[in-house]
Protein backbone atom coordinates (compact mmCIF):
# COMPACT_ATOMS: atom_id res chain seq x y z
CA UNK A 1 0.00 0.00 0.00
CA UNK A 2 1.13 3.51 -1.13
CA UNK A 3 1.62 5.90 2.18
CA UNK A 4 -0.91 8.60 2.05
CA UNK A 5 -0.47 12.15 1.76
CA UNK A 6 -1.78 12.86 5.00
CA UNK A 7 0.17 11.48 8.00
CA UNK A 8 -2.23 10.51 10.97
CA UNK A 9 -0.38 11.30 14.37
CA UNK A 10 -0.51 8.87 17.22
CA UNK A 11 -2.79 10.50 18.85
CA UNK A 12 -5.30 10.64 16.42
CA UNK A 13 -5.14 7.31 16.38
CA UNK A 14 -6.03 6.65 19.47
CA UNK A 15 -8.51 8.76 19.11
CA UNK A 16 -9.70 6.88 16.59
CA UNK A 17 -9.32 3.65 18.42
CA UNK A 18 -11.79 4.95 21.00
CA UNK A 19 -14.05 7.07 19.65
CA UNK A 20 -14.66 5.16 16.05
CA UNK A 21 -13.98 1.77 16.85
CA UNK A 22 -15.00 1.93 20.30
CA UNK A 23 -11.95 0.69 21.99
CA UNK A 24 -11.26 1.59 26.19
CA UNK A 25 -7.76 2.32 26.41
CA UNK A 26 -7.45 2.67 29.81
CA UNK A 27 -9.04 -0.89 30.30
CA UNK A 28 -6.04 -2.23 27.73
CA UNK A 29 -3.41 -0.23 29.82
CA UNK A 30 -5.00 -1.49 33.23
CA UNK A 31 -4.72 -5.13 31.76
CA UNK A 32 -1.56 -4.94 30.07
CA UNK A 33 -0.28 -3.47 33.70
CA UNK A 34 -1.74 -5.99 35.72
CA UNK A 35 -0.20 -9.03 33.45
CA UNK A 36 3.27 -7.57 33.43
CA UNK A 37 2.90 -7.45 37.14
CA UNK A 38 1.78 -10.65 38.25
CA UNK A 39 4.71 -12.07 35.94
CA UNK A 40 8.11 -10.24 37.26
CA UNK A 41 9.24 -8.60 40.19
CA UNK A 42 9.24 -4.96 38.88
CA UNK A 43 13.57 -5.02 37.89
CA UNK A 44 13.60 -6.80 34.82
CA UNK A 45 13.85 -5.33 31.41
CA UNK A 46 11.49 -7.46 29.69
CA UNK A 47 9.06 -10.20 30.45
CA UNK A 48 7.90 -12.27 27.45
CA UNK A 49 4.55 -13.27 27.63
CA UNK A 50 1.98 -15.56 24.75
CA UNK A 51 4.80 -14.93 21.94
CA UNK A 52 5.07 -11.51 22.69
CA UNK A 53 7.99 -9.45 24.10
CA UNK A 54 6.75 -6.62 26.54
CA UNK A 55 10.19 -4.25 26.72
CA UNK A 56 10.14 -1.89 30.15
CA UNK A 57 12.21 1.12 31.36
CA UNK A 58 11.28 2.31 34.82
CA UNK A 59 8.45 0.24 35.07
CA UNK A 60 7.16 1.14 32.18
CA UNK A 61 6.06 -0.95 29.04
CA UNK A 62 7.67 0.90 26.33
CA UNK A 63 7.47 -1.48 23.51
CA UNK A 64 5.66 -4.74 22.40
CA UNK A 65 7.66 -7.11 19.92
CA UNK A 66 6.91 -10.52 18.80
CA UNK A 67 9.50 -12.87 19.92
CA UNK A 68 11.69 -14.71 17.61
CA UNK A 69 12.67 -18.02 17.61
CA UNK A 70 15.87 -20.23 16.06
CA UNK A 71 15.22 -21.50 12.74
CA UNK A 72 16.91 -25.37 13.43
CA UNK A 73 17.32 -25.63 9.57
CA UNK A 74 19.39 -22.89 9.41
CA UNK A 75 20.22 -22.02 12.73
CA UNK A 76 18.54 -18.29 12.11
CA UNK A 77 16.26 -16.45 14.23
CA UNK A 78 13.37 -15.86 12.57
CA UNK A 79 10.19 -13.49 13.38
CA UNK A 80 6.56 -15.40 14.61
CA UNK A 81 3.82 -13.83 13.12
């Protein structure tokens, strides 16, 4: 797909998210929060979690990557969709 002439800020899509779709943020943050928690002690740098990596800094998710995994017939890592 071509990238539009318009960019749409992160913001607005959120906005988006919640208003259009219908989507509670706050309920995703609260649950993300609480499943983070319940899984490390608060000091580590990332937890993964369901083939997902959740990356903190001061106990805060800052990023959400999937995790990749060795490829034994090539000895690669490759991504997991």
């Amino acid at each position: 797909m071509k990238k539009p002439a318009i960019h749409v800020t992160d913001h607005a899509l959120i906005r988006y998210l919640e208003r259009v779709l219908g989507y509670d943020i706050e309920t995703l943050r609260r649950q993300i929060g609480h499943e983070i928690a319940a899984r490390t002690s608060g000091q580590a740098s990332s937890v993964k979690m369901d083939g997902y990596q959740y990356r903190m800094e001061n106990r805060s998710v800052v990023t959400i990557t999937t995790v990749s995994r060795p490829d034994i017939r090539r000895g690669r890592r490759v991504r997991r969709d």
